[in-house]
Every structure is written in structure tokens, then in C-alpha cells.
N, C-alpha and C. Protein backbone atom coordinates (compact mmCIF):
# COMPACT_ATOMS: atom_id res chain seq x y z
N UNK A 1 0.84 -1.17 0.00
CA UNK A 1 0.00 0.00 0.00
C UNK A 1 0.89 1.23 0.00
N UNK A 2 0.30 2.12 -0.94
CA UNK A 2 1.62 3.26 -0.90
C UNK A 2 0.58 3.96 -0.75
N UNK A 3 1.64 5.70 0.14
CA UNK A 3 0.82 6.74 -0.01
C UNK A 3 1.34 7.52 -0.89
N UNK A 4 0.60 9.11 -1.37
CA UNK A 4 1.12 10.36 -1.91
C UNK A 4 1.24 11.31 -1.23
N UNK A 5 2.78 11.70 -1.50
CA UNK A 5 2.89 13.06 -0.56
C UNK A 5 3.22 14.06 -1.35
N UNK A 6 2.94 14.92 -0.94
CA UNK A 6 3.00 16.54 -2.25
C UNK A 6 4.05 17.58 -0.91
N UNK A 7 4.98 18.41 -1.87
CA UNK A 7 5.63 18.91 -1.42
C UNK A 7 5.81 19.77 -2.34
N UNK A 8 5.77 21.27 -1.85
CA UNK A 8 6.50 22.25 -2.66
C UNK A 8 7.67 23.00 -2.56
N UNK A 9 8.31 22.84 -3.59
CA UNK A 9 9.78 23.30 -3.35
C UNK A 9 9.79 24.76 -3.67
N UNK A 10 11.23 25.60 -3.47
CA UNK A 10 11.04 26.69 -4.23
C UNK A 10 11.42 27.19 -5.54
N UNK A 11 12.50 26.27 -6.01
CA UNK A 11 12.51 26.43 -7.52
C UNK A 11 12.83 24.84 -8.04
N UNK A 12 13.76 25.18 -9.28
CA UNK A 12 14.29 23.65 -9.83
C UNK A 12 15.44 23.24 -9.48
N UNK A 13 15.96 23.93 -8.62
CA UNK A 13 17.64 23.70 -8.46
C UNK A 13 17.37 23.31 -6.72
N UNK A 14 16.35 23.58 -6.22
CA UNK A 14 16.37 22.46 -5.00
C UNK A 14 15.55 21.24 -4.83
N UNK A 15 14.34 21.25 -6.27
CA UNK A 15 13.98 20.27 -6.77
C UNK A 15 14.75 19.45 -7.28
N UNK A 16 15.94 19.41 -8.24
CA UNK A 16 16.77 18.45 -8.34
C UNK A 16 17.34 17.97 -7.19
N UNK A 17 17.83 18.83 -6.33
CA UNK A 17 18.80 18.34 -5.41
C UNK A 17 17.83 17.33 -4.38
N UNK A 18 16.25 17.77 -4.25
CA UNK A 18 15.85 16.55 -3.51
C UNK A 18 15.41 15.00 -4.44
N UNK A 19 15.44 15.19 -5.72
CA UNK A 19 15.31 14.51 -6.87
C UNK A 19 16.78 13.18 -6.38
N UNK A 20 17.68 14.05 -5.90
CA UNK A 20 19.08 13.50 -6.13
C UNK A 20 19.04 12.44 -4.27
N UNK A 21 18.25 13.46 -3.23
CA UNK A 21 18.42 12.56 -2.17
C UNK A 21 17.30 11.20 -2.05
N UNK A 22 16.28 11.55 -3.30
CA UNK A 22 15.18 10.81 -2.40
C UNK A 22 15.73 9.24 -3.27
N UNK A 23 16.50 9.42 -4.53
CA UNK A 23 16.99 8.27 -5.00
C UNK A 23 17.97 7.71 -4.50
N UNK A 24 18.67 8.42 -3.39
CA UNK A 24 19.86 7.84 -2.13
C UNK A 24 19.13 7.40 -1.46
N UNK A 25 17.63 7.65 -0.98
CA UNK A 25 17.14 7.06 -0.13
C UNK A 25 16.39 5.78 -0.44
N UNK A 26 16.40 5.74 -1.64
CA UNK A 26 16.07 4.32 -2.48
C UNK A 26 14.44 4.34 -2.36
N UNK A 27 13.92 5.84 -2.92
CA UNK A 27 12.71 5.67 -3.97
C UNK A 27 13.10 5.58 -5.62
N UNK A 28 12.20 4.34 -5.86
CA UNK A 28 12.71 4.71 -7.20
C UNK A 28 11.95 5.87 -8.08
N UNK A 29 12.61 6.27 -8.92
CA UNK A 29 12.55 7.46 -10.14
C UNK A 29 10.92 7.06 -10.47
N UNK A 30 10.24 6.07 -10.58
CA UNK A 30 8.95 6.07 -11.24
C UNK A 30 8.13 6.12 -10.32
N UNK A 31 8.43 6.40 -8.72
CA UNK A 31 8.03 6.88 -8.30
C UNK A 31 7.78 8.30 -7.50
N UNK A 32 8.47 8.96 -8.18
CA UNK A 32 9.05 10.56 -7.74
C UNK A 32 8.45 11.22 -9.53
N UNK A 33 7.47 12.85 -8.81
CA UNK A 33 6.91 13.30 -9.93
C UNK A 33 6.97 14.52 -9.77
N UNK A 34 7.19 15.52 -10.78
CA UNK A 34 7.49 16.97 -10.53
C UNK A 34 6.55 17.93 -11.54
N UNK A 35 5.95 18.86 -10.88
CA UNK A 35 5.51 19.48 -11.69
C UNK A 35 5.56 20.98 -11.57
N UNK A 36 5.88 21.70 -12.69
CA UNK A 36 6.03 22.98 -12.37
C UNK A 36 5.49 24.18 -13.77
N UNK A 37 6.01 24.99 -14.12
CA UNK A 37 5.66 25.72 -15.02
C UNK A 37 6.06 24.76 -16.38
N UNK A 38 5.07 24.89 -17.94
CA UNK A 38 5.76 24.50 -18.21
C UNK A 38 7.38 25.15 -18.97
N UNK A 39 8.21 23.73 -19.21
CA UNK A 39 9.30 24.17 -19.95
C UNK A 39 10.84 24.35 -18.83
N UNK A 40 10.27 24.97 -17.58
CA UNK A 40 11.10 24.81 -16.78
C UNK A 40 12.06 23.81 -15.82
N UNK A 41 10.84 22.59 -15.94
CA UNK A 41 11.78 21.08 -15.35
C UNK A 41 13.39 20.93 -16.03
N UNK A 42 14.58 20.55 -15.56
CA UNK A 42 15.38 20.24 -16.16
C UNK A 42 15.09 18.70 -17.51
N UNK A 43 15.79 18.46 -18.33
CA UNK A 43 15.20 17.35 -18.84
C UNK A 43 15.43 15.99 -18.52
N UNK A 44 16.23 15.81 -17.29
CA UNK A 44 16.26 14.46 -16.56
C UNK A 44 15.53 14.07 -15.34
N UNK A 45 14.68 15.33 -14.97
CA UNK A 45 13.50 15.13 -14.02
C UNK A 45 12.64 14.58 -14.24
N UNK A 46 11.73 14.05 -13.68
CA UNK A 46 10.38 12.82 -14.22
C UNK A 46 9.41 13.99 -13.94
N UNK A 47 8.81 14.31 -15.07
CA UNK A 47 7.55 15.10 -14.84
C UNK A 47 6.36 14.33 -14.46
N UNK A 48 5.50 14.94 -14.07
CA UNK A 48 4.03 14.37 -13.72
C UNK A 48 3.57 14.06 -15.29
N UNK A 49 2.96 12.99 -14.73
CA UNK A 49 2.44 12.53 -16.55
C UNK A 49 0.58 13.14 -16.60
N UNK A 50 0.21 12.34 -17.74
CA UNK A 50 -1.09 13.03 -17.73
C UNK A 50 -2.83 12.57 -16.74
N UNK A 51 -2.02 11.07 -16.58
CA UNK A 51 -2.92 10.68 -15.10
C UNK A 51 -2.95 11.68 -13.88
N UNK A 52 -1.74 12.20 -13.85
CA UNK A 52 -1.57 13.13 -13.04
C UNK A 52 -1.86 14.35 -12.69
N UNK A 53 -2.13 15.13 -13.89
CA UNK A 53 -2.16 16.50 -14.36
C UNK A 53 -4.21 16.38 -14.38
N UNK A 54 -4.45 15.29 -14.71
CA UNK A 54 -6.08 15.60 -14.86
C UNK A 54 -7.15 14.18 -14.06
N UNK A 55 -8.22 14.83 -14.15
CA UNK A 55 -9.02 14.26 -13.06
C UNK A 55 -9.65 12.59 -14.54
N UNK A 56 -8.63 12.16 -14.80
CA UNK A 56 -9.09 11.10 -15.63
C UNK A 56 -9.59 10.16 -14.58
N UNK A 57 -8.73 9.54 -13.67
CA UNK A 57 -9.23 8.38 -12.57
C UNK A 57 -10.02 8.45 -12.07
N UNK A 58 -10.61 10.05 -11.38
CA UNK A 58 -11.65 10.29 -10.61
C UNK A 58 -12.89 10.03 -11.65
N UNK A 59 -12.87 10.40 -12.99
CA UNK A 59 -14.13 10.68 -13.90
C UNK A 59 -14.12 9.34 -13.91
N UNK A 60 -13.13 8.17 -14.43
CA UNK A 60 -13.31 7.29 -14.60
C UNK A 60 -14.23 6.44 -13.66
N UNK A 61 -13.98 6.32 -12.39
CA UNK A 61 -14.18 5.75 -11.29
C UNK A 61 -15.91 6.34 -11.32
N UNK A 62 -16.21 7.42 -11.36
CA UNK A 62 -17.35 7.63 -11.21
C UNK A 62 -18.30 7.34 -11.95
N UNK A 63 -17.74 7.57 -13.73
CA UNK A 63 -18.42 6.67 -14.61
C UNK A 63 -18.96 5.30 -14.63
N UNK A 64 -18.19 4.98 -14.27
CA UNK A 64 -18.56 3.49 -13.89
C UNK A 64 -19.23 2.95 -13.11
N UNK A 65 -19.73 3.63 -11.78
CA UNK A 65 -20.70 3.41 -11.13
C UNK A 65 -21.83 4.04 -11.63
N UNK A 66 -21.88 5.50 -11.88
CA UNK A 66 -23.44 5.71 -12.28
C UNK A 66 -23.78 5.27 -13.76
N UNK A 67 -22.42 4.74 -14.63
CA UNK A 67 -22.72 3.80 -15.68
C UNK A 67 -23.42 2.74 -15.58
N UNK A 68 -23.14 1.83 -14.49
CA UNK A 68 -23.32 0.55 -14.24
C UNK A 68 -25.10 0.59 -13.56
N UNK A 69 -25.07 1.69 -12.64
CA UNK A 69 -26.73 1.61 -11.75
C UNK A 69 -27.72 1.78 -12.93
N UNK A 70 -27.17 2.74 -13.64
CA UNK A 70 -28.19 3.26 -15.21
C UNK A 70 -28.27 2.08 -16.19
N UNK A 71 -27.03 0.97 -16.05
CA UNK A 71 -27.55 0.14 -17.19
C UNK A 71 -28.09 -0.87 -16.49
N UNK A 72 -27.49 -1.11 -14.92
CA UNK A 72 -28.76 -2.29 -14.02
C UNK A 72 -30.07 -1.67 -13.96
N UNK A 73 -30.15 -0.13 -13.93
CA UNK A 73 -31.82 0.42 -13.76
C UNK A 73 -32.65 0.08 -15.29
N UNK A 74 -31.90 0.38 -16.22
CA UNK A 74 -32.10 0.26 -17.61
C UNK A 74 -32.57 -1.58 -17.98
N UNK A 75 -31.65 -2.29 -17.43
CA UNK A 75 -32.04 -3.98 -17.39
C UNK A 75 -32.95 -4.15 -17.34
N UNK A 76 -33.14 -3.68 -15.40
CA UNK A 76 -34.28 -3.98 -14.46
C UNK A 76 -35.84 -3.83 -15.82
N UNK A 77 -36.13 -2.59 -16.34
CA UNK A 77 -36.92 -2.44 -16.57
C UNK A 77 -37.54 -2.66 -17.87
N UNK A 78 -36.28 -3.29 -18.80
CA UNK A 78 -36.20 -4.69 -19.63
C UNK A 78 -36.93 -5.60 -19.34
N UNK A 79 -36.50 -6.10 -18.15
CA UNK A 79 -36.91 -7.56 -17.41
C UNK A 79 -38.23 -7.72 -17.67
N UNK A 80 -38.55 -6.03 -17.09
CA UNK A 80 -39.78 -6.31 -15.62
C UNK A 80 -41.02 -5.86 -17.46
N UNK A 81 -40.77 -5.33 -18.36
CA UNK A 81 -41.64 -4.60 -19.53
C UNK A 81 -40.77 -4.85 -20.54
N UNK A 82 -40.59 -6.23 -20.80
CA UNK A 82 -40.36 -6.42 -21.96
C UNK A 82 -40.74 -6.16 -23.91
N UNK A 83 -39.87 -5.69 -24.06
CA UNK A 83 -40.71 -5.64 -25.62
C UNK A 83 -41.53 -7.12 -25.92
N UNK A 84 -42.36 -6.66 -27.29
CA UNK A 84 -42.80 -7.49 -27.42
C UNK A 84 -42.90 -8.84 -28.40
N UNK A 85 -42.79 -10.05 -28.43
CA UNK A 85 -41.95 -11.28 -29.03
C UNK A 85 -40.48 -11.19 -28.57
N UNK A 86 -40.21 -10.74 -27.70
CA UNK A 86 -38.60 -11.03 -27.02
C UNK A 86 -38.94 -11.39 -25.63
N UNK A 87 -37.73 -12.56 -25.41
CA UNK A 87 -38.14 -13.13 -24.03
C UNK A 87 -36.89 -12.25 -23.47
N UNK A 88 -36.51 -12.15 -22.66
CA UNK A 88 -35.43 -11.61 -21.54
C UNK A 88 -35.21 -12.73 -20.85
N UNK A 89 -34.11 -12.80 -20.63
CA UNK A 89 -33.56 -13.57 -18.97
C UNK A 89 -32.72 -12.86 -18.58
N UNK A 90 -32.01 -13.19 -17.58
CA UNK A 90 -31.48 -12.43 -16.29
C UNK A 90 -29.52 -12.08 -17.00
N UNK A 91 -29.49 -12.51 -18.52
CA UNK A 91 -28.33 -12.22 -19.05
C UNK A 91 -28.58 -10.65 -19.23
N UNK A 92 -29.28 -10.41 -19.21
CA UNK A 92 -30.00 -9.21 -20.10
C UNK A 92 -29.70 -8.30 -18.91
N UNK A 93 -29.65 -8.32 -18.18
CA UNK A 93 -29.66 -7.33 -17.01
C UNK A 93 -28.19 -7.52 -16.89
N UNK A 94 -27.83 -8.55 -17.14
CA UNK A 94 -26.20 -8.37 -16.87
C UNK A 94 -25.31 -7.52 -17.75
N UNK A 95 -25.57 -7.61 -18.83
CA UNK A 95 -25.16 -7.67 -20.33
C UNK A 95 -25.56 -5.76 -20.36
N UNK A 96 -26.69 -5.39 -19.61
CA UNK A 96 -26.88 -3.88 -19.67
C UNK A 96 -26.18 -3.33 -18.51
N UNK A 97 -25.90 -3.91 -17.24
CA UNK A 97 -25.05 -3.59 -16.27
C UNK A 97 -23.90 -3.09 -16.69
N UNK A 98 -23.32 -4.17 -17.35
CA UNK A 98 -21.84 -3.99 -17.70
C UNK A 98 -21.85 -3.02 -19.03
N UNK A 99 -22.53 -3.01 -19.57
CA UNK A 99 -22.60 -1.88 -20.71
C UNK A 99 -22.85 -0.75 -20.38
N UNK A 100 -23.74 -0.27 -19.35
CA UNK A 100 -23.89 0.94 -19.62
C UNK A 100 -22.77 1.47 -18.27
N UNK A 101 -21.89 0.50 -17.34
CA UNK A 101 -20.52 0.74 -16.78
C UNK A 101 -19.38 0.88 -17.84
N UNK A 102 -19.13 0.57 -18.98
CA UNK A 102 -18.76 0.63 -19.59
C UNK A 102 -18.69 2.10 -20.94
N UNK A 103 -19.90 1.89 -21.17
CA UNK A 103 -20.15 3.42 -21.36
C UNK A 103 -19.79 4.84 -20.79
N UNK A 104 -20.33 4.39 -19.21
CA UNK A 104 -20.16 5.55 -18.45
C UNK A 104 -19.18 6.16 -18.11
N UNK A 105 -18.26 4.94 -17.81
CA UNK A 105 -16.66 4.79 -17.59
C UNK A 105 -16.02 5.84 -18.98
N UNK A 106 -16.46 5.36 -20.25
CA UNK A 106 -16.20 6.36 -21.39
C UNK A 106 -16.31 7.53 -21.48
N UNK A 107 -17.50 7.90 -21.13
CA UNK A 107 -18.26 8.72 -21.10
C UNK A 107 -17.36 10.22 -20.12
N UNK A 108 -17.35 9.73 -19.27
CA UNK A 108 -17.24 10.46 -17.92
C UNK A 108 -15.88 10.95 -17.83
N UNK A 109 -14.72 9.96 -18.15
CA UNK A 109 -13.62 9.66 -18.60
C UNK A 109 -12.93 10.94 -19.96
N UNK A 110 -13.95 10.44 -20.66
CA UNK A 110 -13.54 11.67 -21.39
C UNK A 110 -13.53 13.14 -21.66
N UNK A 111 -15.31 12.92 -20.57
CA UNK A 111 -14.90 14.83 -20.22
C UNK A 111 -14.17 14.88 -19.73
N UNK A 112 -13.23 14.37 -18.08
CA UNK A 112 -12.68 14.10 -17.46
C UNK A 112 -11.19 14.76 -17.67
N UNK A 113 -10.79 13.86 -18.85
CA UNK A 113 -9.50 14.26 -19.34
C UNK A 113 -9.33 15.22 -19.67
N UNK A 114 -10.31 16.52 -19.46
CA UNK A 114 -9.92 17.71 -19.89
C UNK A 114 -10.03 18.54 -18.89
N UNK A 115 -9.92 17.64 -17.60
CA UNK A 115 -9.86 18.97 -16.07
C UNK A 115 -8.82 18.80 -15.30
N UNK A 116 -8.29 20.00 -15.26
CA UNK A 116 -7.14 19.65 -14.40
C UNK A 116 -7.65 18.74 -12.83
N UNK A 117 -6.42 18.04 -12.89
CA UNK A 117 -6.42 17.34 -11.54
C UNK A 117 -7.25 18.22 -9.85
N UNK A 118 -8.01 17.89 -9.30
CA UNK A 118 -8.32 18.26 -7.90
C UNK A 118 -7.72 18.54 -7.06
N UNK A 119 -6.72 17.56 -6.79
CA UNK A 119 -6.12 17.39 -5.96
C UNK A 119 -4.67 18.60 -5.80
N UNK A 120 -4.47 18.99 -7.24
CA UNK A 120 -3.76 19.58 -7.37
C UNK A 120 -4.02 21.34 -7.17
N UNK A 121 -5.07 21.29 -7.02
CA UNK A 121 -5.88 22.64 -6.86
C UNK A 121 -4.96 23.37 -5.66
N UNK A 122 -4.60 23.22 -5.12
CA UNK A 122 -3.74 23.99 -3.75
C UNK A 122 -2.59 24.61 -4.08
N UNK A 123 -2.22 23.81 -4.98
CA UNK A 123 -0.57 23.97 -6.09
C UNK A 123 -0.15 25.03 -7.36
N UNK A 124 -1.86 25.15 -7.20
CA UNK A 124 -1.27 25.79 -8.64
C UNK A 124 -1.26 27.64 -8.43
N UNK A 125 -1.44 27.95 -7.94
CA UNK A 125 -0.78 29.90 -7.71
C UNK A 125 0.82 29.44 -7.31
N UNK A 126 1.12 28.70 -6.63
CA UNK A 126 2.80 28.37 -6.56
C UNK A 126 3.33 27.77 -7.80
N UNK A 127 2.95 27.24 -8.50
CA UNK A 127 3.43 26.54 -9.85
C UNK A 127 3.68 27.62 -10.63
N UNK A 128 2.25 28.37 -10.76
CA UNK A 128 2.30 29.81 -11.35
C UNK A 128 3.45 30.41 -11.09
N UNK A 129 3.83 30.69 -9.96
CA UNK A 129 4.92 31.24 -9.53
C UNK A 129 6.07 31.25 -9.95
N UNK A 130 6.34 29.67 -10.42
CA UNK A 130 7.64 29.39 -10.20
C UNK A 130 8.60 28.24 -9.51
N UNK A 131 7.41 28.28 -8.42
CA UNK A 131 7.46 26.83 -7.45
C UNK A 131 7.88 25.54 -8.12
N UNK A 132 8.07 24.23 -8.01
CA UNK A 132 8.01 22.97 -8.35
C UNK A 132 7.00 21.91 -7.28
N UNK A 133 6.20 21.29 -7.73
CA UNK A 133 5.39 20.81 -6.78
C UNK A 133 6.10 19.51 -6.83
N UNK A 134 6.47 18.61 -5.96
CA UNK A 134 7.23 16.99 -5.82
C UNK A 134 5.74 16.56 -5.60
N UNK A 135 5.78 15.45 -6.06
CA UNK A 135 5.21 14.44 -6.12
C UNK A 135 5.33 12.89 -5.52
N UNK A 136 5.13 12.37 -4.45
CA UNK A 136 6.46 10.96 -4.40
C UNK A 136 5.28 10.10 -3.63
N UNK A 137 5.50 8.78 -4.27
CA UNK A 137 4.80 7.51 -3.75
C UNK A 137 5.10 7.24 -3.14
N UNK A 138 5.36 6.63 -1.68
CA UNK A 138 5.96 6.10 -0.66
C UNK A 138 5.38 4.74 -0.22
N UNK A 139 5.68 3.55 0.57
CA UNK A 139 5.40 2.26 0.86
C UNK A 139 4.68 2.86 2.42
N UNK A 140 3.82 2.63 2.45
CA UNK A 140 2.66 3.12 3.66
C UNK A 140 3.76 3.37 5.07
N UNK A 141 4.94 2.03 5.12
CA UNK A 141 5.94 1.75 6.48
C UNK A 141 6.46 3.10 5.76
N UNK A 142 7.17 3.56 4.99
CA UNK A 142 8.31 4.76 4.65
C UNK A 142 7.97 5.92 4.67
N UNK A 143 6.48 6.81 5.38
CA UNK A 143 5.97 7.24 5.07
C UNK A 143 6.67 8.61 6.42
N UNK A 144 7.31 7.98 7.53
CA UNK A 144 7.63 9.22 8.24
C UNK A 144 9.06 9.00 8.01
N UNK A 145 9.52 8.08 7.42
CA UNK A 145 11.21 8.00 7.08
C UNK A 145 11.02 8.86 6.29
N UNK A 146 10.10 9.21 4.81
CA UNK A 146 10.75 10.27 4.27
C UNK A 146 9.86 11.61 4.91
N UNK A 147 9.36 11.84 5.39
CA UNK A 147 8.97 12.71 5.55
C UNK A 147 9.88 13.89 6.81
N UNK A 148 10.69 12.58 7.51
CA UNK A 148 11.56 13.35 8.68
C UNK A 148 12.70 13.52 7.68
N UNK A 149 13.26 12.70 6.69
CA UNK A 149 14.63 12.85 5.69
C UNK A 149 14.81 14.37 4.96
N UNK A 150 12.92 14.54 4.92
CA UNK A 150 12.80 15.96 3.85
C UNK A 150 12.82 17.10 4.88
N UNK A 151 12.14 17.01 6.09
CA UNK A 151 12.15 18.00 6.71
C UNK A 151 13.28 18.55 7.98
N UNK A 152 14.17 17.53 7.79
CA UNK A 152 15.34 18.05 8.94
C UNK A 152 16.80 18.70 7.35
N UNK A 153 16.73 18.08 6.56
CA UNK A 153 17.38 18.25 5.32
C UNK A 153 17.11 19.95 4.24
N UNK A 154 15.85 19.57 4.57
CA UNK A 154 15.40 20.65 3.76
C UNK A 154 14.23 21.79 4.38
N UNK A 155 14.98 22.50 5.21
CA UNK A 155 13.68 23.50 6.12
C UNK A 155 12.65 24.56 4.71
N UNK A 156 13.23 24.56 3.79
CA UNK A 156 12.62 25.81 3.00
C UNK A 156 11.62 25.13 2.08
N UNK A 157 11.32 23.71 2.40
CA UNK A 157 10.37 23.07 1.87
C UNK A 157 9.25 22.85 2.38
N UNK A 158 8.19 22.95 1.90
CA UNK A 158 6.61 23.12 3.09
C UNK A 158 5.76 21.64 2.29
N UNK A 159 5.40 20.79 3.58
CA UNK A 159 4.99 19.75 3.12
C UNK A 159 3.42 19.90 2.75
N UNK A 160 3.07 19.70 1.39
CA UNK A 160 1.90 19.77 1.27
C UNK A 160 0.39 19.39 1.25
N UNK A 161 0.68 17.88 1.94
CA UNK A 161 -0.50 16.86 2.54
C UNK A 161 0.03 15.57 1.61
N UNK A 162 -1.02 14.62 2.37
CA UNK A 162 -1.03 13.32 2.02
C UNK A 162 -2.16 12.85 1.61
N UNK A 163 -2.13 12.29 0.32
CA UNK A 163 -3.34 11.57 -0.38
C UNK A 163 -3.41 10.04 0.27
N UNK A 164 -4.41 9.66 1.18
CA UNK A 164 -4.94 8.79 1.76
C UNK A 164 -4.94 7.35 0.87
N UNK A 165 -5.25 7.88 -0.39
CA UNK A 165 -6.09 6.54 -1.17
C UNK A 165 -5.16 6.73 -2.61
N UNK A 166 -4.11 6.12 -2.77
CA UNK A 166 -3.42 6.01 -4.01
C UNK A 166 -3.86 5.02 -4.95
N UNK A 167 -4.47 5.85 -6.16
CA UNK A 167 -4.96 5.04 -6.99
C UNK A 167 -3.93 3.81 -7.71
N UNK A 168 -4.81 2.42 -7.49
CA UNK A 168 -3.97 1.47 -9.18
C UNK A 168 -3.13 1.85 -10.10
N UNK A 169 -4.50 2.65 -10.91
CA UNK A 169 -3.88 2.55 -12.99
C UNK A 169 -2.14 3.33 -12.36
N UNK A 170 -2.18 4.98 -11.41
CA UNK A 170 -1.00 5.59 -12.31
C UNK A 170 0.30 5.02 -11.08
């Protein structure tokens, strides 16, 4: 189980340099993410990718449930008022479950991909700025190892919360 911790630095030249300790401390690189203005990352920094940058997982995740209730509500009433010369059985409710989760998941997903991330909402007048926002996955146990590594190391860094629930896909 890993968590996310967000940290903002004050430019790119102490963003690398914690880039440089947190891989002494043996996170790996695919899990360390930086985001800042663009153009300004150096080009051996791992930028935040686009799971990152936008609320795709969240749309996704939500699609799929009010996909799925709309195509079990949609079944249900298949079942129950069938057309007429068609028999239904209970595939039919399945078969619209998963379709219209499937749909929704699409659906939702793709407005989705065009909003910036939520989570990131706190970050961005400092990004604006100039700032670099870190990004870093941690193993649930490593979670005050790095957090005491960053803050006795690096006082001019302000820790910026912890995401509770680290998604799968990114």
C-alpha cells in the first residue's frame, strides 16, 4: 500500500537536489513526480504525466458506477416490460449492467481528461509562480522516514498533505 505526498519546493535547483536525495534514499525514479511551469523542469526530471495532471481516474471511477446503476436500472426495466416477441432472462440485465458501466466509464472519462487534476488545486498559484510541486509515492511503512529525511534536510520546503487513497492505474 503506498501513499502520496505533495511537497513544494522553491525552484528547480532544490527540486533536483531533492530529486538526487530521495533516489539515495532508495525511492525509485517512477516513483518521484514533478511538476512545475511548463518548460522549466530540467530534462532528466520525471515530470508528472497526464494521469496526473487531470481528473481522468476520478471521472473514470465515477463513470462506472453511475454507468453501471443506469444500465442495471435500464435492465431492471427490460426484465420487468419487456418488448414485445422477445423473451429476456437475467443475461440481459447483466449484459446492460456492464454496458452501460462501460459506457459511463467512457463517457465520464472523457470529459474528465480535460480537467485539471483536484487534488492539485492547492498547487497551482505556486506553480504559477515558479514553485516545483514533488510528487512521491511512498510504501505506507516509509511514510515518516521520508517525511523526517525531507524535513530536517530541507527547512525551506513546506509539506503539502497526504493523499490517503493512491490510486492502481497511475
Amino acid at each position: 500500500m503506498k501513499r502520496r505526498l505533495y511537497y513544494m519546493l522553491p525552484d528547480v535547483l532544490s527540486a533536483r537536489a531533492m530529486l538526487d536525495e530521495l533516489l539515495l534514499a532508495r525511492i525509485e525514479e517512477r516513483y518521484l513526480h514533478f511538476c512545475a511551469k511548463e518548460g522549466t523542469l530540467l530534462p532528466d526530471m520525471p515530470e508528472a504525466n497526464f494521469l496526473q495532471k487531470t481528473d481522468l481516474i476520478h471521472g473514470v471511477e465515477i463513470g462506472i458506477l453511475i454507468g453501471g446503476i443506469s444500465g442495471f436500472i435500464a435492465g431492471a426495466l427490460l426484465l420487468i416490460f419487456p418488448p414485445d416477441g422477445i423473451e429476456l432472462r437475467i443475461v440481459a440485465l447483466l449484459v446492460a449492467t456492464l454496458g452501460g458501466a462501460i459506457f459511463g466509464s467512457w463517457a465520464s472519462g472523457m470529459a474528465a481528461a480535460a480537467i485539471p487534476n483536484s487534488s492539485l488545486r492547492p498547487f497551482r498559484d505556486g506553480i504559477e509562480q515558479g514553485q516545483v510541486l514533488l510528487i512521491v509515492d511512498v510504501p505506507f511503512h516509509r511514510v515518516t522516514e521520508i517525511e523526517t529525511l525531507i524535513s530536517t534536510r530541507h527547512p525551506e520546503i513546506s509539506f503539502g498533505g497526504m493523499e490517503p487513497h493512491l490510486p492502481i492505474f497511475p
